[in-house]
Protein backbone atom coordinates (compact mmCIF):
# COMPACT_ATOMS: atom_id res chain seq x y z
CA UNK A 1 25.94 133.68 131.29
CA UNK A 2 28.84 136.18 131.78
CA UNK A 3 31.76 137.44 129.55
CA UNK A 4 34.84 135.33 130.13
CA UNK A 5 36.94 138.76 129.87
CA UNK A 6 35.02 141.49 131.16
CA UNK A 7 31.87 140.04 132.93
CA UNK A 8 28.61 141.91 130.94
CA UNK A 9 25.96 139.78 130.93
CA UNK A 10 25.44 137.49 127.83
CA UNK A 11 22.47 136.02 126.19
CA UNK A 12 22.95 132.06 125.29
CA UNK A 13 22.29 133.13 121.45
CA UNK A 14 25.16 135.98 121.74
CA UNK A 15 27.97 134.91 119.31
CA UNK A 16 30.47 138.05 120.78
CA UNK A 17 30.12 140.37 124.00
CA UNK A 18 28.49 143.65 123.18
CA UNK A 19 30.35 145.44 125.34
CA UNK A 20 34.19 144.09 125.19
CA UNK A 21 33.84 141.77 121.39
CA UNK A 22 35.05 138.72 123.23
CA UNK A 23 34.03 135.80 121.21
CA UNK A 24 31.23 133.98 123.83
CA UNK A 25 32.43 130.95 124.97
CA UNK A 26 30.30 128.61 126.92
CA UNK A 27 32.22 126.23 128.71
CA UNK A 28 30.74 125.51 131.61
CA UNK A 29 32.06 124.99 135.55
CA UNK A 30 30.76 125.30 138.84
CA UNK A 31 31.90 127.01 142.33
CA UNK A 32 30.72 125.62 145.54
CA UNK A 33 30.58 128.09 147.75
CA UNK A 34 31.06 126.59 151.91
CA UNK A 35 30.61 128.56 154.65
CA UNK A 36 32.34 127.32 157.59
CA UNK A 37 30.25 126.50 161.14
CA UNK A 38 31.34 129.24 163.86
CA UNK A 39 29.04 130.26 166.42
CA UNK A 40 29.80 133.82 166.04
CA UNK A 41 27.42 135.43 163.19
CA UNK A 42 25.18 131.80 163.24
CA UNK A 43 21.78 133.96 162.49
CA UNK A 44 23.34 135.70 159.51
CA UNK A 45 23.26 134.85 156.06
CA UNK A 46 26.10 135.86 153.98
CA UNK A 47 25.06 137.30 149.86
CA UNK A 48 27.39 136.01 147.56
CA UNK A 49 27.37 138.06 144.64
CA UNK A 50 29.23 137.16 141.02
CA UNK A 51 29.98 139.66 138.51
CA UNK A 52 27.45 142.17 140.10
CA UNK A 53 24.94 139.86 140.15
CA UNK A 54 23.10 137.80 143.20
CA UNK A 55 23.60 134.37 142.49
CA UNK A 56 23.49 132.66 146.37
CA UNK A 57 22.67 133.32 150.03
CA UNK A 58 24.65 130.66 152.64
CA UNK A 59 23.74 130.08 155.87
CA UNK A 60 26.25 129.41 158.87
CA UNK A 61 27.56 125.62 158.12
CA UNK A 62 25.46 125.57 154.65
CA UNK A 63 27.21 125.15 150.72
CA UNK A 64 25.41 125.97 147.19
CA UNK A 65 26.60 125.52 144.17
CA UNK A 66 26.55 128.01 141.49
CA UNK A 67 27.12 127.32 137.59
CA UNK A 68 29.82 129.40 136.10
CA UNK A 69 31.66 130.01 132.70
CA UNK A 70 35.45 129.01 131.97
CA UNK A 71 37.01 132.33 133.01
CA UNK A 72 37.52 135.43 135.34
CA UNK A 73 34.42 136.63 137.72
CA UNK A 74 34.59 138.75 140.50
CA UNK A 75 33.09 137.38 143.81
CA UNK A 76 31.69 139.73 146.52
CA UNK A 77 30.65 138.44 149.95
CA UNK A 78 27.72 141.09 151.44
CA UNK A 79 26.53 140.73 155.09
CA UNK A 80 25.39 143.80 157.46
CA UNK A 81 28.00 144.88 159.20
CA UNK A 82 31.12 144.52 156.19
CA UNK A 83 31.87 143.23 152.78
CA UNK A 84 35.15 141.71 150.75
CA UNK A 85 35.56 141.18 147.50
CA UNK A 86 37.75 138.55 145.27
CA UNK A 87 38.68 137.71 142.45
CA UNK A 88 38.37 134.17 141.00
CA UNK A 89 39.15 132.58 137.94
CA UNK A 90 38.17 129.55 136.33
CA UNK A 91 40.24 127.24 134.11
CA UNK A 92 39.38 124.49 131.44
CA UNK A 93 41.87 122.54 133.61
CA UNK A 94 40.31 122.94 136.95
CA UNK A 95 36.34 124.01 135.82
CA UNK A 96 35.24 123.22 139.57
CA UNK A 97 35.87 124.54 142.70
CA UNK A 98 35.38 124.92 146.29
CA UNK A 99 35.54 128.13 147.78
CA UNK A 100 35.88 127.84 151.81
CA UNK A 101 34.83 131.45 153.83
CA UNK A 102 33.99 132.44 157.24
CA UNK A 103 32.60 135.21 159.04
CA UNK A 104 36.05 137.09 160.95
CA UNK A 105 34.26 139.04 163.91
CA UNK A 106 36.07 142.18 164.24
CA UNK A 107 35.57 145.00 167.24
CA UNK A 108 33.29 147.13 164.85
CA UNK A 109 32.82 145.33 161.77
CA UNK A 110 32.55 141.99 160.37
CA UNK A 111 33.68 140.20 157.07
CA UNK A 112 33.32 137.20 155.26
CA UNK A 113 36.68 135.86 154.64
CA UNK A 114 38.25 133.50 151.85
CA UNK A 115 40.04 130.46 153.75
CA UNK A 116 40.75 128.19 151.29
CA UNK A 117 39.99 127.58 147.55
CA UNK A 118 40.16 123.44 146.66
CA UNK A 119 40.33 122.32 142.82
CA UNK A 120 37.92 119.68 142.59
């Protein structure tokens, strides 16, 4: 579990954030992460981390789902050759998404991309 406000870390038996004094508030969502099917970047597995933290590895044409608190995380997509980071936020009126990415090939470098984020 994460801070809805700043993103520490949280025990389930933490009443308030230790680090910001948000009250902890466990309502509970989900992203599914979907990584489109290109043949470009096929062997590579893209790291998905959330709030600093590993939560999910996706293979070319694969989805996962990942738990997550009402609130604001930070998503960072990690592969070899680039990186991007987002910033996602999850609402008591929309507590699970879909968050569609690729793999954009670029001349040097390449980057997992955001394409399209569906309320579910």
């Amino acid at each position: 579990m994460f801070c809805n406000k700043c993103g520490n870390k949280l025990s389930e038996n933490e009443k308030f954030c230790n680090k910001c004094g948000e009250p902890v508030k466990f309502d509970m969502g989900s992203i599914i992460f979907s990584r489109e099917n290109k043949f470009y970047g096929a062997i590579v597995d893209i790291n998905i981390f959330m709030d600093g933290i590993l939560v999910a590895r996706v293979g070319n044409g694969k989805e996962v789902k990942v738990p997550v608190t009402i609130g604001k995380h930070r998503i960072a997509f990690d592969v070899w050759s680039g990186n991007s980071q987002e910033e996602i936020v999850i609402t008591p009126e929309h507590p699970n998404i879909k968050v569609m990415f690729t793999l954009k090939m670029g001349a040097v470098t390449s980057k997992p991309k955001i394409t399209q984020i569906i309320n579910l």
